[in-house]
Protein backbone atom coordinates (compact mmCIF):
# COMPACT_ATOMS: atom_id res chain seq x y z
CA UNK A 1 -7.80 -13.73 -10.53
CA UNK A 2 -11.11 -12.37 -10.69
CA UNK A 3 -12.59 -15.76 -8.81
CA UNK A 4 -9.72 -15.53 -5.85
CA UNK A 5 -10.44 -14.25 -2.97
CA UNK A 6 -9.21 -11.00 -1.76
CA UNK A 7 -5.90 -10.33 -0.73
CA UNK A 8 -7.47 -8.22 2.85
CA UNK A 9 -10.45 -7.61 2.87
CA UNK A 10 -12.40 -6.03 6.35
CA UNK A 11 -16.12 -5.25 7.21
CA UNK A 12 -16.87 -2.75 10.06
CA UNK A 13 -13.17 -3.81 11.18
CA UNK A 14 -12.22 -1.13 14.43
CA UNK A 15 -9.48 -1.62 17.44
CA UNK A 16 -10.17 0.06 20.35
CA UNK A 17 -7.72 1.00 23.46
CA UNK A 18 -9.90 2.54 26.20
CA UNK A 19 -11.74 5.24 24.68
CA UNK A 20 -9.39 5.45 21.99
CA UNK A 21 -10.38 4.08 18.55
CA UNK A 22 -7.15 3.22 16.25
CA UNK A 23 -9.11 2.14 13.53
CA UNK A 24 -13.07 2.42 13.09
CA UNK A 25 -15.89 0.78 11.03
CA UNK A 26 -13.36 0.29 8.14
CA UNK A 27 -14.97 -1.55 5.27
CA UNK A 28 -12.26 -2.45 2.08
CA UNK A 29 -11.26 -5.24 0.05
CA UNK A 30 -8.09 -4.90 -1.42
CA UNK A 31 -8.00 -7.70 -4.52
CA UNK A 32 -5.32 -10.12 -4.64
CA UNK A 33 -3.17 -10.12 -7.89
CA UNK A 34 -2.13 -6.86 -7.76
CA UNK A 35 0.90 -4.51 -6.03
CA UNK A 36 -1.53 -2.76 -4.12
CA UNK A 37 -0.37 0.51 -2.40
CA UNK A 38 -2.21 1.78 0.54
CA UNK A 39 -1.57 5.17 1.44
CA UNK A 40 -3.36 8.02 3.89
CA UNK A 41 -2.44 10.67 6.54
CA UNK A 42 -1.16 9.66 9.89
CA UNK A 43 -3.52 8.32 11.77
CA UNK A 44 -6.01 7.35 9.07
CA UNK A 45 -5.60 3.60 10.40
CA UNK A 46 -3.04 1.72 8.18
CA UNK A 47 -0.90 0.04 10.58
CA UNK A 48 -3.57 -0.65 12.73
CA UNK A 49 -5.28 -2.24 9.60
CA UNK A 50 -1.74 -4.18 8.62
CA UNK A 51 -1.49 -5.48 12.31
CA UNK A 52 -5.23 -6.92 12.58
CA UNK A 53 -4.51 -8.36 8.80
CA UNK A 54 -1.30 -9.93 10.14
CA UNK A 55 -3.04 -11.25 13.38
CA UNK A 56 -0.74 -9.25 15.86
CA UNK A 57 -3.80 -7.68 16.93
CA UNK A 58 -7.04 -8.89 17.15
CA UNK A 59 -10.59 -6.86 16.30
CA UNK A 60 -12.46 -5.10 19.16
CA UNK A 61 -15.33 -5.08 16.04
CA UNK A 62 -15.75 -6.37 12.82
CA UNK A 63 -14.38 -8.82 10.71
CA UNK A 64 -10.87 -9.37 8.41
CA UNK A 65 -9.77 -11.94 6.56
CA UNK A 66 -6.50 -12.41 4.47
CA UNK A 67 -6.62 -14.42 1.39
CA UNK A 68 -9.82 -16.16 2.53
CA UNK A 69 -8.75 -16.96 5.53
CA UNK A 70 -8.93 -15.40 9.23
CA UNK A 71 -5.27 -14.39 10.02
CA UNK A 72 -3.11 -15.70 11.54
CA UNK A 73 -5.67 -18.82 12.33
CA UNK A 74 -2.67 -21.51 11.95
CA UNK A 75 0.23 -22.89 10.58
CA UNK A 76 -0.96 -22.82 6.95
CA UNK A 77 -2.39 -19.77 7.03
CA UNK A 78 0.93 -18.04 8.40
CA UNK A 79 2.66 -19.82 5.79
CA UNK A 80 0.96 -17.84 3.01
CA UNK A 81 1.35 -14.44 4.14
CA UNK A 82 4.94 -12.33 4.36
CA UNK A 83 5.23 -9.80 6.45
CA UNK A 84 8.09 -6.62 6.84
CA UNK A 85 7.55 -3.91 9.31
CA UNK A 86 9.00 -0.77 9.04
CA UNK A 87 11.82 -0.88 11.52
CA UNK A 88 12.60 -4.62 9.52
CA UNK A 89 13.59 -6.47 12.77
CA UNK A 90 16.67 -8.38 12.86
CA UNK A 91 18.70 -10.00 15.87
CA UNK A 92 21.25 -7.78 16.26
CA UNK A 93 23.22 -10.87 17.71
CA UNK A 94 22.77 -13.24 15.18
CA UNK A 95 24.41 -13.43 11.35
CA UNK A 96 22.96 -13.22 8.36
CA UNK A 97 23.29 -17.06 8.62
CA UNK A 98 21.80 -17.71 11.42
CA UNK A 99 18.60 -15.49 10.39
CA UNK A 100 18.54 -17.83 7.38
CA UNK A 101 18.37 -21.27 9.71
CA UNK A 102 15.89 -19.60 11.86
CA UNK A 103 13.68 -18.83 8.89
CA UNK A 104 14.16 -22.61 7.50
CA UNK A 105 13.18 -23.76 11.16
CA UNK A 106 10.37 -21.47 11.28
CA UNK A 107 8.76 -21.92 7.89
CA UNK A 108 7.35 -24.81 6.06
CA UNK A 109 7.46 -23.53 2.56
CA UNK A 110 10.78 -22.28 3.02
CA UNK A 111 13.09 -21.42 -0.15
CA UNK A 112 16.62 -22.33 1.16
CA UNK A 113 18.41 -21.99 -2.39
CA UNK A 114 15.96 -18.45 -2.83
CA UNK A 115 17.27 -16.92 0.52
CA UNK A 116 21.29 -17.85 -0.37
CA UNK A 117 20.77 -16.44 -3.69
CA UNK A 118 19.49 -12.87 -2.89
CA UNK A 119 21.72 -12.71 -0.08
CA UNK A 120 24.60 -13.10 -2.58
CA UNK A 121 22.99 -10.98 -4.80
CA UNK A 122 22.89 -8.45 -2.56
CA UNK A 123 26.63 -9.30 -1.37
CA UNK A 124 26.20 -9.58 2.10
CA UNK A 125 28.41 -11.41 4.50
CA UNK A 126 26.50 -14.66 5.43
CA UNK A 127 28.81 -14.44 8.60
CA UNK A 128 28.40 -10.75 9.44
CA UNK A 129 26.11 -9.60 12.72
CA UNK A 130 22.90 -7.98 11.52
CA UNK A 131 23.73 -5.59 14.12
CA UNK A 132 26.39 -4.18 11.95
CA UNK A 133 24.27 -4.27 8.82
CA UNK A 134 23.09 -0.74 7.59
CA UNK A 135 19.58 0.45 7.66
CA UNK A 136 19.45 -0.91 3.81
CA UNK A 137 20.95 -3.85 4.02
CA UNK A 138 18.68 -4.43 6.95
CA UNK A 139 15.54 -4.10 5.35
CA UNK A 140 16.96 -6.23 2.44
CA UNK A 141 17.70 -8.93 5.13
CA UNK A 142 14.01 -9.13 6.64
CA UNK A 143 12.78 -8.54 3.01
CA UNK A 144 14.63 -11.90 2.17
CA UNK A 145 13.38 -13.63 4.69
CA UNK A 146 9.68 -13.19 4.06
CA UNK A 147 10.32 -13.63 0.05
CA UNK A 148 11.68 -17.09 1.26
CA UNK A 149 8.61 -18.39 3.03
CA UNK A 150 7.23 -18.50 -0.82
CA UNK A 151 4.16 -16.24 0.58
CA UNK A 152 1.01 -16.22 -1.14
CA UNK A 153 0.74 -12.61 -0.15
CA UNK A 154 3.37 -10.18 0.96
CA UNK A 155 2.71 -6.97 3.45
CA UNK A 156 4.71 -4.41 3.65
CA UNK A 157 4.16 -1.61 6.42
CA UNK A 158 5.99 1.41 5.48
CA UNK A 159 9.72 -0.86 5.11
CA UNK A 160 11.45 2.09 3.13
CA UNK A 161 10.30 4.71 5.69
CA UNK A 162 13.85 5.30 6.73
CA UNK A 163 15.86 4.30 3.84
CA UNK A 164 17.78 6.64 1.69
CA UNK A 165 17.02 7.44 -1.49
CA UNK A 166 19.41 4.45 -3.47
CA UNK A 167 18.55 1.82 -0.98
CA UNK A 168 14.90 2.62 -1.20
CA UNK A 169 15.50 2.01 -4.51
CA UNK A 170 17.57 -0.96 -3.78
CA UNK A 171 14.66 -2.33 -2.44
CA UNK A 172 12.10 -1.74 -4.50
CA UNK A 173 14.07 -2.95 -7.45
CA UNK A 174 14.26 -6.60 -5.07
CA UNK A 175 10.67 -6.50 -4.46
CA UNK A 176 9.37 -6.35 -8.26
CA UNK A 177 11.88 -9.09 -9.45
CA UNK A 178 10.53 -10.94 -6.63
CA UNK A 179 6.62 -10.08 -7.86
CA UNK A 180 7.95 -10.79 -11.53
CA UNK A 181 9.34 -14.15 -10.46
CA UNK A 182 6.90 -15.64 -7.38
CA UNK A 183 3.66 -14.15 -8.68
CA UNK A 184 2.97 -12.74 -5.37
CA UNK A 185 0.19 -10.65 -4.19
CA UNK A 186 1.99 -7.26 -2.52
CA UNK A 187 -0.31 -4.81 0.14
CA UNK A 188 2.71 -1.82 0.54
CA UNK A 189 1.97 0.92 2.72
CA UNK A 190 4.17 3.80 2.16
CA UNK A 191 4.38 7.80 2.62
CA UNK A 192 6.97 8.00 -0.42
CA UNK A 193 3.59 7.99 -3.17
CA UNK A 194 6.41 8.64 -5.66
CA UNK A 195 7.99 4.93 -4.93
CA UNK A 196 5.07 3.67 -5.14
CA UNK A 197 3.72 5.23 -8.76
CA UNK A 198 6.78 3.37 -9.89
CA UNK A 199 5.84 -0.39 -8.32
CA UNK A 200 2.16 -0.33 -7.55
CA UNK A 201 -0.45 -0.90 -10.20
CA UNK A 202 -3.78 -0.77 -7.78
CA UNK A 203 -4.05 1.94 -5.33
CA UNK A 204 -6.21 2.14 -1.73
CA UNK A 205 -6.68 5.71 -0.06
CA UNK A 206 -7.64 5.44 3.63
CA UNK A 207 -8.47 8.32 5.22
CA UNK A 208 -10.77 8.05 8.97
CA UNK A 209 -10.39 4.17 8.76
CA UNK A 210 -12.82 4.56 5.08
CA UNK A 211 -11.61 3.97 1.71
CA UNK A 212 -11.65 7.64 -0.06
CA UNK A 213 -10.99 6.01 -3.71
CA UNK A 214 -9.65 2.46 -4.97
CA UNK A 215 -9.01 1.21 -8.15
CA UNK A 216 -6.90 0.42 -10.82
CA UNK A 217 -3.76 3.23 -10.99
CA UNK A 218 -3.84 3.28 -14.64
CA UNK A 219 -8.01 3.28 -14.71
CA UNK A 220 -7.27 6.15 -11.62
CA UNK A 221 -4.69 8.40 -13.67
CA UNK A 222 -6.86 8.43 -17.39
CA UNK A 223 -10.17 9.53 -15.41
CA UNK A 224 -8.64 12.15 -12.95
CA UNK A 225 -7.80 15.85 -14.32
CA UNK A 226 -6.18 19.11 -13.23
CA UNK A 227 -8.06 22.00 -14.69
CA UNK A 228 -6.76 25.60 -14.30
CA UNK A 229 -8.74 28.59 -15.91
CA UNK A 230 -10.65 31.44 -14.88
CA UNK A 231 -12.17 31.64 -11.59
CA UNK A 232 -15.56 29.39 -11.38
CA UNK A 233 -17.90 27.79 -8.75
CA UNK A 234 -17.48 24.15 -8.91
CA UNK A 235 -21.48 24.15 -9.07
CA UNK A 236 -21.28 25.38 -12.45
CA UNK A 237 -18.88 22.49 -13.77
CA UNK A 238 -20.76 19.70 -15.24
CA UNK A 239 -22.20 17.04 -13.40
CA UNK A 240 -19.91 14.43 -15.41
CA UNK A 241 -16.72 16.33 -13.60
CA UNK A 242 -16.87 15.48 -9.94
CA UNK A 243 -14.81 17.81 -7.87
CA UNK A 244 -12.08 16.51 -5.78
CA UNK A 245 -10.69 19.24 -4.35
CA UNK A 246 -10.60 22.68 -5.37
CA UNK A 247 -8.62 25.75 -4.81
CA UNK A 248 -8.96 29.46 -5.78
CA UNK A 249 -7.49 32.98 -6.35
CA UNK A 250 -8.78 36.70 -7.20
CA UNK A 251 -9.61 35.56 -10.87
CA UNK A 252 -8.36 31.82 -11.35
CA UNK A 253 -9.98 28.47 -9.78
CA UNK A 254 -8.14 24.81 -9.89
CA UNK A 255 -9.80 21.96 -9.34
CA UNK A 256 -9.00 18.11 -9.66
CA UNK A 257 -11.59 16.27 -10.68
CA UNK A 258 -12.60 12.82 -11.99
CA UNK A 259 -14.62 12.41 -15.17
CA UNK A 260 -14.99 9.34 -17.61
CA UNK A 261 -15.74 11.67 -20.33
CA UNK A 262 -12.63 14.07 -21.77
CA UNK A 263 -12.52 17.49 -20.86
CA UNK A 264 -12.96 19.98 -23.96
CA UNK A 265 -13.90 23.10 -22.35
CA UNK A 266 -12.00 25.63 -23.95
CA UNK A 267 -11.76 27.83 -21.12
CA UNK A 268 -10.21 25.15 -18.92
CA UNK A 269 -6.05 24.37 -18.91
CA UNK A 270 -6.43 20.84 -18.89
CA UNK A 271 -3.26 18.51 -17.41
CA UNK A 272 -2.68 15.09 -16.30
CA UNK A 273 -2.29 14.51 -12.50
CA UNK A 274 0.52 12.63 -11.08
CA UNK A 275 -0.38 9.55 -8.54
CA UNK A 276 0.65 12.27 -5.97
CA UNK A 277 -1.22 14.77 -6.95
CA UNK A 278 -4.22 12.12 -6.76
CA UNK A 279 -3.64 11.14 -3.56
CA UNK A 280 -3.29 14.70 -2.12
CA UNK A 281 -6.00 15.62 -3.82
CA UNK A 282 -7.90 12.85 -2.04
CA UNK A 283 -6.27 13.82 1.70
CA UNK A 284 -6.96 17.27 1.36
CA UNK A 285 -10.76 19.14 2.25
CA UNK A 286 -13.14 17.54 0.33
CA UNK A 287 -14.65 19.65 -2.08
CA UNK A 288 -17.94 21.35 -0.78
CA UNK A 289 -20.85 19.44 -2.13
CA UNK A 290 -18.59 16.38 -3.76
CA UNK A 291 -19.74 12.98 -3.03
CA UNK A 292 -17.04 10.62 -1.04
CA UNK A 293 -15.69 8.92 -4.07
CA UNK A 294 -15.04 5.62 -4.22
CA UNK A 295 -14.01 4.26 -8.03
CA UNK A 296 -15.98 0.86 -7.53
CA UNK A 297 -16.17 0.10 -11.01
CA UNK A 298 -12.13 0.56 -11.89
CA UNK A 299 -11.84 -2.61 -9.69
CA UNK A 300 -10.61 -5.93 -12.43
């Protein structure tokens, strides 16, 4: 995969409304090949980012361009990229059925014998309104109907936002068979980090519209560290450990920080982070001094 080009990748991308920038100067290339999750505070630019990658929107500056190509530029070029939002839209009118013609209508690479499958799989009623479908079997629904276009890429803006814990699962569960079986490229942005640790193996931070760290989440998990021990300046930590964030009391200091090199000072409480801890130590105050961290070289 190393030779393919990137699944989105943007250079000084921003969308402006009035005097209002949504997203600005964001630079990124998130690499195809990969269940990449992209995650960042409110209003760090992800949805913006999904919708110019999708072609719903178009740039005020900058470029984008999905798989290669600029989005949304045609018929092929639709035909390789899935998309779910997070309210999944469905015709509340129409039946399951019915969203399955449309899709066939709609889609030249469509998987007819695919989409009847899962939706038996998932046993819903071919003739049942989606209107009377719950918020799961919803997002199942629209989920089905981009796996059936036999997408290239798949993009997922936060589609288990307001799912509840099972049928988040439920979903999830759907999506990695579907990874395991099509060989699809997957961009999921998500608050729920912890569903993600589970299905994502390549991780995008986004904080201000700029990437804060990237990389590999195994490569990301073996080089990051929580340290607790007696209270320190982060100057004095060596300059192999950069400093993530950092918090202290009266006579301890904690600090997260990333470091090729293992950590053997006695002094220090050494522990693995979680990939929420990493990301919240990423959206929280930089540390004073630290550079803005971007893990370049974890990248396949």
């Amino acid at each position: 995969m190393s030779n393919a080009p990137a699944a989105i990748e943007a250079r000084g991308l921003g969308k402006r409304y009035g005097h209002r920038w949504a997203l600005a100067d964001c630079t990124l290339s998130i690499p195809a090949g990969h269940v990449t999750g992209l995650v960042g505070p409110n209003g760090a630019g992800k949805t913006t980012l999904i919708s110019l990658a999708t072609g719903m929107l178009a740039p005020t500056t900058g470029t984008v361009r999905v798989l290669g190509g600029a989005p949304a530029s045609g018929p092929d070029q639709l035909a390789r990229v899935g998309y779910v939002s997070q309210d999944t839209p469905a015709y509340a009118g129409l039946s399951v059925a019915d969203h399955l013609r449309l899709g066939a209508h709609l889609n030249p690479r469509w998987d007819a014998a695919l989409a009847r499958r899962r939706i038996e799989q998932l046993g819903l009623d071919p003739r049942q309104k989606a209107g009377h479908l719950s918020g799961g079997q919803r997002a199942q629904l629209a989920l089905t109907l981009a796996l059936a276009k036999r997408p290239e890429l798949l993009i997922l803006d936060e589609p288990i936002a307001s799912l509840d814990p099972r049928a988040r699962r439920e979903f999830l569960q759907v999506l990695m068979n579907a990874v395991a079986e099509q060989e699809l490229s997957v961009v999921i942005s998500s608050h729920q980090v912890a569903d993600l640790e589970r299905v994502s193996d390549y991780l995008v931070v986004l904080i201000d519209s700029r990437v804060r760290v990237d990389g590999a989440v195994e490569h990301l998990l073996a080089t990051h560290h929580l340290l607790t021990g007696p209270r320190r300046a982060a100057a004095s930590l060596p300059a192999s450990q950069q400093v993530i964030t950092q918090s202290h009391t009266g006579r301890q200091s904690t600090f997260v920080v990333r470091s090729s090199e293992p950590v053997i000072d006695p002094a220090w409480t050494v522990e693995e982070v979680s990939l929420e801890d990493l990301v919240l130590a990423y959206m929280g105050p930089a540390a004073t001094g630290s550079p803005d961290i971007r893990t370049l070289e974890a990248r396949p």
